[in-house]
C-alpha atoms as a PDB file:
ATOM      1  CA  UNK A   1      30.863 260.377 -42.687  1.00  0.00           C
ATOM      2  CA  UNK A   2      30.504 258.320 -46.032  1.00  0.00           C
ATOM      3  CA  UNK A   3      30.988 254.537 -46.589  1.00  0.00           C
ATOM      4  CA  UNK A   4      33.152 253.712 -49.369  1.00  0.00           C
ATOM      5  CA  UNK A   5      33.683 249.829 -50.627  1.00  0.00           C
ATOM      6  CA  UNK A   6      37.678 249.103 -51.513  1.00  0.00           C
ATOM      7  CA  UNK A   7      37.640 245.991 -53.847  1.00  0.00           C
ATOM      8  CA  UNK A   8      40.377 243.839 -54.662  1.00  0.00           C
ATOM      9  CA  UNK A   9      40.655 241.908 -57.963  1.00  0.00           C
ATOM     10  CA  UNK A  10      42.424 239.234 -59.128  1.00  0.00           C
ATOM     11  CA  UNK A  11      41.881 240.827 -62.422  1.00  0.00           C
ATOM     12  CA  UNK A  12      39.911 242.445 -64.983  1.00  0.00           C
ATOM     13  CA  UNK A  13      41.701 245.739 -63.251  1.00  0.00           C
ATOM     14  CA  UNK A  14      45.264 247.137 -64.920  1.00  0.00           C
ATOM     15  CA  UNK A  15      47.854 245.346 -64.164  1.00  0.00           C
ATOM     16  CA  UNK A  16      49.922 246.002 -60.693  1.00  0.00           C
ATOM     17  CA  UNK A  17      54.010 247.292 -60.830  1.00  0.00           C
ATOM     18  CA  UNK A  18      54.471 244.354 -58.518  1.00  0.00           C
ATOM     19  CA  UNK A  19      52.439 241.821 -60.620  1.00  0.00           C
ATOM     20  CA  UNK A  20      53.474 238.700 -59.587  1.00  0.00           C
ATOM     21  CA  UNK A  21      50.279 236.660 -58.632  1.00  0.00           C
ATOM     22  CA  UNK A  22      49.878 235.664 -54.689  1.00  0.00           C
ATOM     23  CA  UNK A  23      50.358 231.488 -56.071  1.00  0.00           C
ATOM     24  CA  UNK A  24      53.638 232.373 -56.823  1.00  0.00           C
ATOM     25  CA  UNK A  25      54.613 234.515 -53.656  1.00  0.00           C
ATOM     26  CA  UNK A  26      56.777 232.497 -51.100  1.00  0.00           C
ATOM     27  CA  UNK A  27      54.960 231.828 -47.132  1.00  0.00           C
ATOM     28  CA  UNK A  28      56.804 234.557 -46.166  1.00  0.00           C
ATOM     29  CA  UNK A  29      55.733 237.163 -48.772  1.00  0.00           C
ATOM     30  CA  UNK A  30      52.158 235.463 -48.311  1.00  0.00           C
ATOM     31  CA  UNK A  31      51.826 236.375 -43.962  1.00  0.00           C
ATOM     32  CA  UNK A  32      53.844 240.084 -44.930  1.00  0.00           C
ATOM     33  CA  UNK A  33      50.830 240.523 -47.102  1.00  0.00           C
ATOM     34  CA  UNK A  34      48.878 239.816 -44.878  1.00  0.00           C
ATOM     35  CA  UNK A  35      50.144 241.405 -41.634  1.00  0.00           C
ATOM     36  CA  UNK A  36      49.899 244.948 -43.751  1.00  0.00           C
ATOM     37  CA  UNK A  37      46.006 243.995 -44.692  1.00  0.00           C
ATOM     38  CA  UNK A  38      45.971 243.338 -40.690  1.00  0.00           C
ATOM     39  CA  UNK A  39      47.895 246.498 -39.264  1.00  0.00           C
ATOM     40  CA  UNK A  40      45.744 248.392 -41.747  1.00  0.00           C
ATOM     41  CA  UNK A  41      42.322 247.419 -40.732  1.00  0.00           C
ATOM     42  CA  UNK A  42      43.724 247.722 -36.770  1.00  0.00           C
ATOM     43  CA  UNK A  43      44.863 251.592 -37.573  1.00  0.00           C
ATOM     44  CA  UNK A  44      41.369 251.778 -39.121  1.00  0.00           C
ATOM     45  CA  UNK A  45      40.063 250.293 -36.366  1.00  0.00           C
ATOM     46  CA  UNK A  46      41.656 253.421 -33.804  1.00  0.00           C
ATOM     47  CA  UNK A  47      40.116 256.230 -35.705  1.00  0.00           C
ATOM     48  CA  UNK A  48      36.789 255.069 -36.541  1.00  0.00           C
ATOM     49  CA  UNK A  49      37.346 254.569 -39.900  1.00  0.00           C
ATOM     50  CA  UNK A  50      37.489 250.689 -40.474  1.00  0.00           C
ATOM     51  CA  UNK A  51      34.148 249.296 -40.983  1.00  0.00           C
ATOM     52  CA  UNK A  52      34.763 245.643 -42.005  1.00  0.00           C
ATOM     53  CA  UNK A  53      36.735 243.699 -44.333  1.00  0.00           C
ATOM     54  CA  UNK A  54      37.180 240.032 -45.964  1.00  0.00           C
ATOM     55  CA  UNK A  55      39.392 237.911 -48.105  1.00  0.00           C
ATOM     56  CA  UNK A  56      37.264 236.210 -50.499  1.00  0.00           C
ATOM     57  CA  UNK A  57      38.063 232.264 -51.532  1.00  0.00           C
ATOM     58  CA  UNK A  58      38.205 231.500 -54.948  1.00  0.00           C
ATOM     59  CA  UNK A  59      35.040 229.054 -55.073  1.00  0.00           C
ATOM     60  CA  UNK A  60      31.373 230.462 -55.535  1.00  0.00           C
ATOM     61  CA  UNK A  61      28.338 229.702 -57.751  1.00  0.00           C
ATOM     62  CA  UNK A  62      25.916 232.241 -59.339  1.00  0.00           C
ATOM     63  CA  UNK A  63      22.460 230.988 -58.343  1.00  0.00           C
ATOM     64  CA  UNK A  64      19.202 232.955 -60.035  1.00  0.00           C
ATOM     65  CA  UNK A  65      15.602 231.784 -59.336  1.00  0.00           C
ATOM     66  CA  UNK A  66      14.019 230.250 -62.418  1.00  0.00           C
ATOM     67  CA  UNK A  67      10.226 229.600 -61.237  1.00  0.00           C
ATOM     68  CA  UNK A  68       9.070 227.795 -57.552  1.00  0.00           C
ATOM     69  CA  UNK A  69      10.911 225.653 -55.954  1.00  0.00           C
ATOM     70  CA  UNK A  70      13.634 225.767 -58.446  1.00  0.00           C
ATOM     71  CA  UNK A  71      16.748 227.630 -58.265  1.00  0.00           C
ATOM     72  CA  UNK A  72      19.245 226.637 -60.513  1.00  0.00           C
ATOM     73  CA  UNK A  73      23.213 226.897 -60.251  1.00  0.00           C
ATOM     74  CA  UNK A  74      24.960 228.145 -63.091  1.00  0.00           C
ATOM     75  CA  UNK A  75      28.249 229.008 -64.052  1.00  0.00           C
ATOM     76  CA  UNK A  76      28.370 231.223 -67.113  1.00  0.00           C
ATOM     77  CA  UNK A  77      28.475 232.692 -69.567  1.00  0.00           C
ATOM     78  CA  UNK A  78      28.928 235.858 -67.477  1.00  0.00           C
ATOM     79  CA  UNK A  79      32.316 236.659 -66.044  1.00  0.00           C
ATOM     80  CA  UNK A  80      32.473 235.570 -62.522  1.00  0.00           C
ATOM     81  CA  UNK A  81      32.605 237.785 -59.287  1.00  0.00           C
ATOM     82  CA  UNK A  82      35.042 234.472 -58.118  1.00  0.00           C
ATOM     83  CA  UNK A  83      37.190 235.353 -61.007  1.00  0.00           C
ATOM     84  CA  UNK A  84      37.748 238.704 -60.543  1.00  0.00           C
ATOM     85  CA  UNK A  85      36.885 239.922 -56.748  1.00  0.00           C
ATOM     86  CA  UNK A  86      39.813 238.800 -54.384  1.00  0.00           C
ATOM     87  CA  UNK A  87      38.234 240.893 -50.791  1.00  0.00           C
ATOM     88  CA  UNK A  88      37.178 244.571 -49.786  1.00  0.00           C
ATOM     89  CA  UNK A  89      37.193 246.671 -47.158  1.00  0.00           C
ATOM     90  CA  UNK A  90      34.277 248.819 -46.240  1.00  0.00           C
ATOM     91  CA  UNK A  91      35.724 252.567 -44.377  1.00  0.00           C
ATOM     92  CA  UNK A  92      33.748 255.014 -43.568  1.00  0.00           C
ATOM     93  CA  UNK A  93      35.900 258.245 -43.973  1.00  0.00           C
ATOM     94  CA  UNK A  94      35.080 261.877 -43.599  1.00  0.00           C
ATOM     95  CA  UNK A  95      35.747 263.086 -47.201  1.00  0.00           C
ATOM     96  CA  UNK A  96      36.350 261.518 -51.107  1.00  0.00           C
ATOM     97  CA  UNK A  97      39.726 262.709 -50.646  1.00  0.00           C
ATOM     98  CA  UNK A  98      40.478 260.545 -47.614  1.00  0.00           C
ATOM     99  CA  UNK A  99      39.205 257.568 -49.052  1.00  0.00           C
ATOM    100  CA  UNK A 100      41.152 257.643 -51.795  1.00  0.00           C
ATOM    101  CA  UNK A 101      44.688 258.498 -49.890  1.00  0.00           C
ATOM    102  CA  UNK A 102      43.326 255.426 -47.864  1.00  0.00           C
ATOM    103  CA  UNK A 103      42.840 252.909 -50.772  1.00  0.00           C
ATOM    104  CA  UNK A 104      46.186 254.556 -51.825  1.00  0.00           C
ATOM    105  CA  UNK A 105      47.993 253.403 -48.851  1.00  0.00           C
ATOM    106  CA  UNK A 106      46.178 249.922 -49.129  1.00  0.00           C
ATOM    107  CA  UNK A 107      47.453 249.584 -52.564  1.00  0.00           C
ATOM    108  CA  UNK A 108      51.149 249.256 -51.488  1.00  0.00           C
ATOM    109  CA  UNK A 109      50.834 246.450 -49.730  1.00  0.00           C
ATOM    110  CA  UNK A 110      54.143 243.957 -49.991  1.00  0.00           C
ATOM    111  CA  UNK A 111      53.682 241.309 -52.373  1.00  0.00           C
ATOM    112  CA  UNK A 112      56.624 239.227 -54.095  1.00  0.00           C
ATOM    113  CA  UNK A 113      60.148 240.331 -53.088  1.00  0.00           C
ATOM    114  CA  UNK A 114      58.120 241.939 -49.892  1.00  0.00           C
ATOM    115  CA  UNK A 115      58.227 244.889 -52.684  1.00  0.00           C
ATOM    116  CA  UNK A 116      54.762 247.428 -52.574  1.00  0.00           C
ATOM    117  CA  UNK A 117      52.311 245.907 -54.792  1.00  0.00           C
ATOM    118  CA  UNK A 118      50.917 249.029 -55.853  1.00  0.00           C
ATOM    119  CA  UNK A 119      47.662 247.552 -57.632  1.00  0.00           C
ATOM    120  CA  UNK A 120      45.059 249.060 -58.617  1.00  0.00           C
ATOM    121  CA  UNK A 121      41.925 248.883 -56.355  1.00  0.00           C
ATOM    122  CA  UNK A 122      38.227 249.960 -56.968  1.00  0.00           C
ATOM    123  CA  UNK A 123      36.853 252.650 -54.469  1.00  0.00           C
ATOM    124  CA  UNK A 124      32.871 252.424 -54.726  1.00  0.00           C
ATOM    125  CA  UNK A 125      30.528 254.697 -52.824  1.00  0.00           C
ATOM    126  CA  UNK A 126      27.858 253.988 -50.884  1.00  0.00           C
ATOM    127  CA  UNK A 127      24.469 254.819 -51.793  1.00  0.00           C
ATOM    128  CA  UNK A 128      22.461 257.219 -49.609  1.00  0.00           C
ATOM    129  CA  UNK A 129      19.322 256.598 -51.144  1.00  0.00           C
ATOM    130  CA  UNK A 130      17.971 255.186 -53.658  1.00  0.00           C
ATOM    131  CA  UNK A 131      18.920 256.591 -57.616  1.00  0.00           C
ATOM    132  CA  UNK A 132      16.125 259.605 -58.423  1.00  0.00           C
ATOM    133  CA  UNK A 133      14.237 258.757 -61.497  1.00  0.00           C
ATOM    134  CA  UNK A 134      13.695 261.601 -64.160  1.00  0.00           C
ATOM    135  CA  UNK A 135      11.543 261.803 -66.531  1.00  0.00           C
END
């Protein structure tokens, strides 16, 4: 089995068919959304494939340590992980091939209109061990 890491974005990825962002989507439209997310993970869940998954909020703060005792909080100039990261999904599938029919089935989840969203999602690998260094 390999892990694979399904990320959301709010953007920075091309644009979905149904692009109509989430503050704009009716309560309704919002809990569809979210029932889909739901009944996916549960299928998941039944064949051993769902590993975890979270919505992110919008709020966070990069933090980088800058000498003892003093970690400062910054906000730029770097775009931020807040910005563009919305949630993932972590699966761990038996091939490439089903992870990607798996973030394709995740991509058409209702969004306005309870029409598929069909965005675009990034599918990441896990690492086995660490990157080989040639010289």
């Amino acid at each position: 089995m390999a892990k694979y890491l399904l990320l959301k974005h709010y953007r920075g990825a091309p644009a979905a068919v149904n692009d109509v962002p989430m503050d704009q989507w009716t309560p309704e439209e919002i809990s569809d959304h979210v029932r889909y997310m739901n009944d996916f993970a549960a299928r998941l869940e039944q064949t051993g494939e769902f590993v975890d998954g979270q919505a992110l909020a919008p709020e966070g703060t990069f933090v980088r340590y800058d000498g003892e005792g003093r970690p400062p909080v910054t906000d730029g100039p770097f775009p931020e992980t807040k910005d563009l990261i919305a949630g993932w999904m972590v699966i761990d599938v038996d091939s490439h091939e089903r992870a990607v029919q798996l973030a394709g089935e995740l991509s058409a989840a209702p969004g306005a209109g309870g029409e598929p969203i069909h965005e675009w999602l990034e599918l990441r690998p896990f690492l086995h061990a660490p990157p080989t260094i040639t010289e």
